[in-house]
N, C-alpha and C. Protein backbone atom coordinates (compact mmCIF):
# COMPACT_ATOMS: atom_id res chain seq x y z
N UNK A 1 133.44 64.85 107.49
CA UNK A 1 132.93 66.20 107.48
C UNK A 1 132.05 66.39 106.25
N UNK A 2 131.25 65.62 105.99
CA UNK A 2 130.30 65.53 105.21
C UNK A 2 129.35 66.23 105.51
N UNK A 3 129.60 67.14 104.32
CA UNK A 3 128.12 68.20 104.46
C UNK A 3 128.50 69.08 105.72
N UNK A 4 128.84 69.22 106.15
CA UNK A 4 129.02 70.14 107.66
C UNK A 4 129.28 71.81 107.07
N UNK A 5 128.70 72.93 107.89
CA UNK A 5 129.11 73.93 107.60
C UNK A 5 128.84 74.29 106.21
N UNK A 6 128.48 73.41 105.56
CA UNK A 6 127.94 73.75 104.06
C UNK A 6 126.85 73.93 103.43
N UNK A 7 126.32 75.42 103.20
CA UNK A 7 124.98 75.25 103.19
C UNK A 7 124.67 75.57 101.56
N UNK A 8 123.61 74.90 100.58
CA UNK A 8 123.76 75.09 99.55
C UNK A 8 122.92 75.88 99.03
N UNK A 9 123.18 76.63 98.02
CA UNK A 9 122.12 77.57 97.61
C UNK A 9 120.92 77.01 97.24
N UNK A 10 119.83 77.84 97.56
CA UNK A 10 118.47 77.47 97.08
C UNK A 10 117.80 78.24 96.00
N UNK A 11 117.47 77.88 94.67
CA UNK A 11 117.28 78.97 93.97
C UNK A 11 116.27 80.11 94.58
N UNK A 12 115.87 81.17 94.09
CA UNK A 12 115.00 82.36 94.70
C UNK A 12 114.15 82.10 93.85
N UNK A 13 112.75 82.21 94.32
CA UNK A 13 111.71 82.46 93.02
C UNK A 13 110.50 83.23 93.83
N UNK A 14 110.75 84.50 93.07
CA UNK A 14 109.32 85.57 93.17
C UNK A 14 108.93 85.35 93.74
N UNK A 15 108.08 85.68 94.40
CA UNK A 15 106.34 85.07 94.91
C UNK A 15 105.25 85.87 93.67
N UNK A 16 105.96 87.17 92.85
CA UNK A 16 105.30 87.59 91.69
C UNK A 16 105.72 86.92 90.74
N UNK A 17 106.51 85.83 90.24
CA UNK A 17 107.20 85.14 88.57
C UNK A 17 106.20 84.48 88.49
N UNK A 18 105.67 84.18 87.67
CA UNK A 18 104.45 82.96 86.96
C UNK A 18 106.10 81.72 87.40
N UNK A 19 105.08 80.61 87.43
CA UNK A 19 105.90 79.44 87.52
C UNK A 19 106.41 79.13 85.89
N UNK A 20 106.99 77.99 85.63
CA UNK A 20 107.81 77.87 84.76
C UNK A 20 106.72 77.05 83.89
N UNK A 21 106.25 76.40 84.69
CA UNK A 21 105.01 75.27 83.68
C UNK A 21 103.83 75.81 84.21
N UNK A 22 103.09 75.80 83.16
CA UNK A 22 101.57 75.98 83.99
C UNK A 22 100.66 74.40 84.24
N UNK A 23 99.97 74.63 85.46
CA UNK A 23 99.07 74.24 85.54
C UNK A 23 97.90 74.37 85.64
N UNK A 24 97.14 73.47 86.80
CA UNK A 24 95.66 73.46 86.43
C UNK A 24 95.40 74.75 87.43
N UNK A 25 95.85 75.39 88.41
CA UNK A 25 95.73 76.46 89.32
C UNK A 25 96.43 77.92 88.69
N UNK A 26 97.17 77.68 87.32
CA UNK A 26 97.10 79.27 87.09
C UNK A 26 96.95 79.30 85.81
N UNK A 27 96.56 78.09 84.99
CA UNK A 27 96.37 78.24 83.75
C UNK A 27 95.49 79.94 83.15
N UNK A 28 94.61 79.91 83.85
CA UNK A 28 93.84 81.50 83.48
C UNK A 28 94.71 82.21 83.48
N UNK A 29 95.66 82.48 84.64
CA UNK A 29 96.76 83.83 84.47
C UNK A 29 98.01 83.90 83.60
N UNK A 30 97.83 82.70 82.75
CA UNK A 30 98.93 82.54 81.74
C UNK A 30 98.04 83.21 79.84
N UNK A 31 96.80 82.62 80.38
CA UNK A 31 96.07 83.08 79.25
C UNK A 31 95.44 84.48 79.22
N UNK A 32 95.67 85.08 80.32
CA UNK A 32 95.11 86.68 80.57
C UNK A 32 96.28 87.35 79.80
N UNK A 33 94.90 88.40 78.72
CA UNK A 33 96.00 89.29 78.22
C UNK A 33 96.66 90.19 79.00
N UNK A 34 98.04 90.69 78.21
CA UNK A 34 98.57 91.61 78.87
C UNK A 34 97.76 93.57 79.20
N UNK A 35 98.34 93.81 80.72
CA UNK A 35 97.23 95.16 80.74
C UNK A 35 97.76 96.11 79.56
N UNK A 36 97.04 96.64 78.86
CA UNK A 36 97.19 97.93 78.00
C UNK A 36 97.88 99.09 78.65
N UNK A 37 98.89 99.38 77.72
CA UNK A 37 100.09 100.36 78.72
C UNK A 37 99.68 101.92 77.40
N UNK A 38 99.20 102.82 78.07
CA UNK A 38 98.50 103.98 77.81
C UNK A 38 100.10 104.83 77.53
N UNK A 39 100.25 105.65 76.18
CA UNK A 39 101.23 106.21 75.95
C UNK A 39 100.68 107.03 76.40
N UNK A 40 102.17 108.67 76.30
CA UNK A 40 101.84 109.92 77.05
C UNK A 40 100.83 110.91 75.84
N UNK A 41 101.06 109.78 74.63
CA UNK A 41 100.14 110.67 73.37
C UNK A 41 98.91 110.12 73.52
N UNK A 42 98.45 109.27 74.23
CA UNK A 42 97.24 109.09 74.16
C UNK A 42 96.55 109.07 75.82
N UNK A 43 95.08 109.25 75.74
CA UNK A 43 94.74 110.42 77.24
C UNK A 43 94.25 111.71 76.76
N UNK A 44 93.37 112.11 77.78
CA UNK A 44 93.35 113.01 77.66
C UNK A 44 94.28 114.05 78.23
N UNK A 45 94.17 114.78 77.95
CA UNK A 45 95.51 115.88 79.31
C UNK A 45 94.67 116.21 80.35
N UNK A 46 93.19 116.12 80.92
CA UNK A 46 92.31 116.80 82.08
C UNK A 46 92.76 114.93 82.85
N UNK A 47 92.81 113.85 82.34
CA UNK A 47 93.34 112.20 82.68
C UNK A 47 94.51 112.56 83.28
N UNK A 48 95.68 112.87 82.07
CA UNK A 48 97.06 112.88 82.81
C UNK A 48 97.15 114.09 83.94
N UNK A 49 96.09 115.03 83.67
CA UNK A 49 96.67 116.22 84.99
C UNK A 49 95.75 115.47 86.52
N UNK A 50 94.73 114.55 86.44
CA UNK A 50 94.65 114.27 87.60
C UNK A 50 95.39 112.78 88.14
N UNK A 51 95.93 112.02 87.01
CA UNK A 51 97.08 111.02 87.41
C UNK A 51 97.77 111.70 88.19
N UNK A 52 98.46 112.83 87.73
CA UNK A 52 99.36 113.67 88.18
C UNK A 52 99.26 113.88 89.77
N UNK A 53 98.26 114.75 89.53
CA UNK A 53 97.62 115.26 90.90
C UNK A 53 97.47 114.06 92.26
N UNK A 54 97.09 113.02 91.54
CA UNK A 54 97.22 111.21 92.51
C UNK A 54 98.39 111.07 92.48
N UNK A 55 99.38 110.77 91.98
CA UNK A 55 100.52 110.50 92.14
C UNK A 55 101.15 111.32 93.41
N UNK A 56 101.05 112.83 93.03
CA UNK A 56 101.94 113.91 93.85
C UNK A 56 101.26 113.74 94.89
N UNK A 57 100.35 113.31 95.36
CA UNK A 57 99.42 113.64 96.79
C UNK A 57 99.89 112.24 97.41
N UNK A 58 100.77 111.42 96.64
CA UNK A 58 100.88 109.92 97.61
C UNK A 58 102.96 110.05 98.28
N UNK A 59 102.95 111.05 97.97
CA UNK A 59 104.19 111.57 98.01
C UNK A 59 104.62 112.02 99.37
N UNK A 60 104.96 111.71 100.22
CA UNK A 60 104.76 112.31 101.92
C UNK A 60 105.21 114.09 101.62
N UNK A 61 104.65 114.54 102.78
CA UNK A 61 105.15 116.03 102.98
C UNK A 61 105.25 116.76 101.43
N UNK A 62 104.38 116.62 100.83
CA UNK A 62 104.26 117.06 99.39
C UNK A 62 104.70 118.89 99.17
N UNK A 63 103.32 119.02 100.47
CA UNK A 63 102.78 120.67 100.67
C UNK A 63 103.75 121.69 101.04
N UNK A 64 104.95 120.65 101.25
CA UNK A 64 106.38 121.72 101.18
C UNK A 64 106.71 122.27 100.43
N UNK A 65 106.07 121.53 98.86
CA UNK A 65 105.91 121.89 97.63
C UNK A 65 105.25 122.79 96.75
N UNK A 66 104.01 123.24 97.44
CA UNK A 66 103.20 123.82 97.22
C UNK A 66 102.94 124.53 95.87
N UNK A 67 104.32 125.92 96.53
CA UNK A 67 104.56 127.09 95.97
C UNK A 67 105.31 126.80 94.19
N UNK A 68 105.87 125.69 94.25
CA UNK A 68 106.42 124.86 93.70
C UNK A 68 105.87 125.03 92.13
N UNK A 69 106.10 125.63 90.58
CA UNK A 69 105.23 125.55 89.47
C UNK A 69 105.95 123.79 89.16
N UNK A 70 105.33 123.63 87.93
CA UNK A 70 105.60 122.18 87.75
C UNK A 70 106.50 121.60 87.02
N UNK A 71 106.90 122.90 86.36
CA UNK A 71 108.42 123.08 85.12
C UNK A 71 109.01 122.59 86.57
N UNK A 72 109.17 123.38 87.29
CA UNK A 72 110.01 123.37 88.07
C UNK A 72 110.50 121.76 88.78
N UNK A 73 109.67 121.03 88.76
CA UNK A 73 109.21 119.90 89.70
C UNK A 73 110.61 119.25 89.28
N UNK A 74 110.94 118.91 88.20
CA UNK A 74 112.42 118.53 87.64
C UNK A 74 113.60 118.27 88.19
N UNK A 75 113.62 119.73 88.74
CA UNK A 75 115.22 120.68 89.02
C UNK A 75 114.85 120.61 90.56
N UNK A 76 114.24 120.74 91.29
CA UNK A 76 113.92 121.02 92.49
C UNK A 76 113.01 119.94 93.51
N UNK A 77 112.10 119.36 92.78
CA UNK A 77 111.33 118.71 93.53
C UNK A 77 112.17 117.34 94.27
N UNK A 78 111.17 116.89 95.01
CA UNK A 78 111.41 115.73 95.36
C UNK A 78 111.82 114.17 94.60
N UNK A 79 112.61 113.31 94.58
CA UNK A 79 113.10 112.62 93.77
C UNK A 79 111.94 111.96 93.10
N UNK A 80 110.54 111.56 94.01
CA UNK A 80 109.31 110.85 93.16
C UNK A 80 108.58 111.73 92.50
N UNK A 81 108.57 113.05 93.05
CA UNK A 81 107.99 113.80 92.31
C UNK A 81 108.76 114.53 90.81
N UNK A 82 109.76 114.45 90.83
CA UNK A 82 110.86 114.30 89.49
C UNK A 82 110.38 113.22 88.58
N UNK A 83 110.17 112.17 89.31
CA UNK A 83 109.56 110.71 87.93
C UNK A 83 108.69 111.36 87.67
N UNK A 84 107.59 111.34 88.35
CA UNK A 84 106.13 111.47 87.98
C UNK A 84 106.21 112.61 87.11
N UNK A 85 107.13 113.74 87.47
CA UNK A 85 106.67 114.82 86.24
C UNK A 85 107.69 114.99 85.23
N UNK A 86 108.36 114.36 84.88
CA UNK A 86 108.93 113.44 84.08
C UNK A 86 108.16 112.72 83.26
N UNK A 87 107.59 111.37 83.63
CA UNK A 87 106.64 111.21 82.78
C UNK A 87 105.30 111.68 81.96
N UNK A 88 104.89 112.79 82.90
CA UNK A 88 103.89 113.70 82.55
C UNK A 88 104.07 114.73 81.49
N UNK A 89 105.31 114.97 81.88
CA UNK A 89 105.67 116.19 80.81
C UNK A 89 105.48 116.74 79.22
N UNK A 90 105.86 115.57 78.71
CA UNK A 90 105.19 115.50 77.00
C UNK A 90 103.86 116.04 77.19
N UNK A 91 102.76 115.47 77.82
CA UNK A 91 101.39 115.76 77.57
C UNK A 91 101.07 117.46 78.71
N UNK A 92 101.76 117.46 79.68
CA UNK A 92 101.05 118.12 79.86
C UNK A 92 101.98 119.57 80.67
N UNK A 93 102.77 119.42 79.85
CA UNK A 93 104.36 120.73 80.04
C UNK A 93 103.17 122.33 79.73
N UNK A 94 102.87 121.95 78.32
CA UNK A 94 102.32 123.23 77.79
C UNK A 94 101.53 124.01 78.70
N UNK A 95 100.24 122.83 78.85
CA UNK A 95 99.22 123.46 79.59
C UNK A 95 99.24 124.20 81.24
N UNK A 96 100.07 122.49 81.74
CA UNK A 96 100.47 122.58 83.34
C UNK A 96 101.67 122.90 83.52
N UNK A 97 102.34 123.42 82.77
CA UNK A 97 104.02 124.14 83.31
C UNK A 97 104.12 125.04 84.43
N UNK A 98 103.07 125.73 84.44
CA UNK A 98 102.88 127.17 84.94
C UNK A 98 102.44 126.81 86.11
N UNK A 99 101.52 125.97 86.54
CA UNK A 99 100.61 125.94 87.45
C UNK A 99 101.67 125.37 88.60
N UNK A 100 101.17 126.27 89.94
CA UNK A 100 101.99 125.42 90.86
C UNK A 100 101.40 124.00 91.62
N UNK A 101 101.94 123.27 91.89
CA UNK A 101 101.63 121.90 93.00
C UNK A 101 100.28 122.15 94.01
N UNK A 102 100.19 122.66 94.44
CA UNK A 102 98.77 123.37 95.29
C UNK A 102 97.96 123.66 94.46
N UNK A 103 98.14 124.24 93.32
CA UNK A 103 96.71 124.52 92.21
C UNK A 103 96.45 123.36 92.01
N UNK A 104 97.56 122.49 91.50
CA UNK A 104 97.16 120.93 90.64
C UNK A 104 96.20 120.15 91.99
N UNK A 105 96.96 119.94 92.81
CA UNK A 105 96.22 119.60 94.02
C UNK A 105 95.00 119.70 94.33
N UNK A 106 94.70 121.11 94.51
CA UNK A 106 93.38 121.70 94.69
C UNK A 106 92.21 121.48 93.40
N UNK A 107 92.75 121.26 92.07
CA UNK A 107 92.05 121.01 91.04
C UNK A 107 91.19 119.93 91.08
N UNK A 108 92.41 118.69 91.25
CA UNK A 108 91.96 117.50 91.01
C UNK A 108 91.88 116.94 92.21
N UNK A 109 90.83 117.24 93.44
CA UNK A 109 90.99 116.98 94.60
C UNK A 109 90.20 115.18 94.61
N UNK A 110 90.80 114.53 95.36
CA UNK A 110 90.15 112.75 95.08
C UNK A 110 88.74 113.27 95.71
């Protein structure tokens, strides 16, 4: 009963992990710098309010939201729309607190 019924694990590997060694087919993507990760202090806030505005519009059934101000988005919104204004918030609580989801929308239309 050799080997029968026994199947052995195969390790998993990404199809996104860089391989372990490089070679001659990804050497460039080992030497590409890393992308620049934009804090919430830096941007403009008219940048982060139409990130914003892209983000919330990729959100299904958003416009349920509408009425929705953006303090609010937190406590009430939808669970992706909670990240997104979450991360937004530092930069742009002050300005865009007030405004509801349909203004932002309508602002920064793609």
């Amino acid at each position: 009963m050799r080997g029968k019924g026994r199947v052995l694990p195969v390790p998993f590997r990404s199809p996104v992990c860089p391989p372990s060694r490089p070679n001659a087919n990804n050497s460039r993507e080992l030497r590409a710098k890393p992308a620049k990760l934009v804090a919430p202090s830096e941007g403009s806030t008219a940048q982060w309010a139409k990130w914003l505005a892209d983000q919330l519009r990729q959100i299904p059934d958003i416009q349920v939201y509408d009425a929705l101000r953006l303090n609010d988005l937190a406590a009430k919104g939808p669970v992706r729309a909670r990240a997104v204004w979450t991360t937004a918030q530092a930069v742009l609580g002050k300005d865009y607190g007030s405004v509801t989801v349909a203004d932002l929308l309508k602002r920064f239309q793609s």
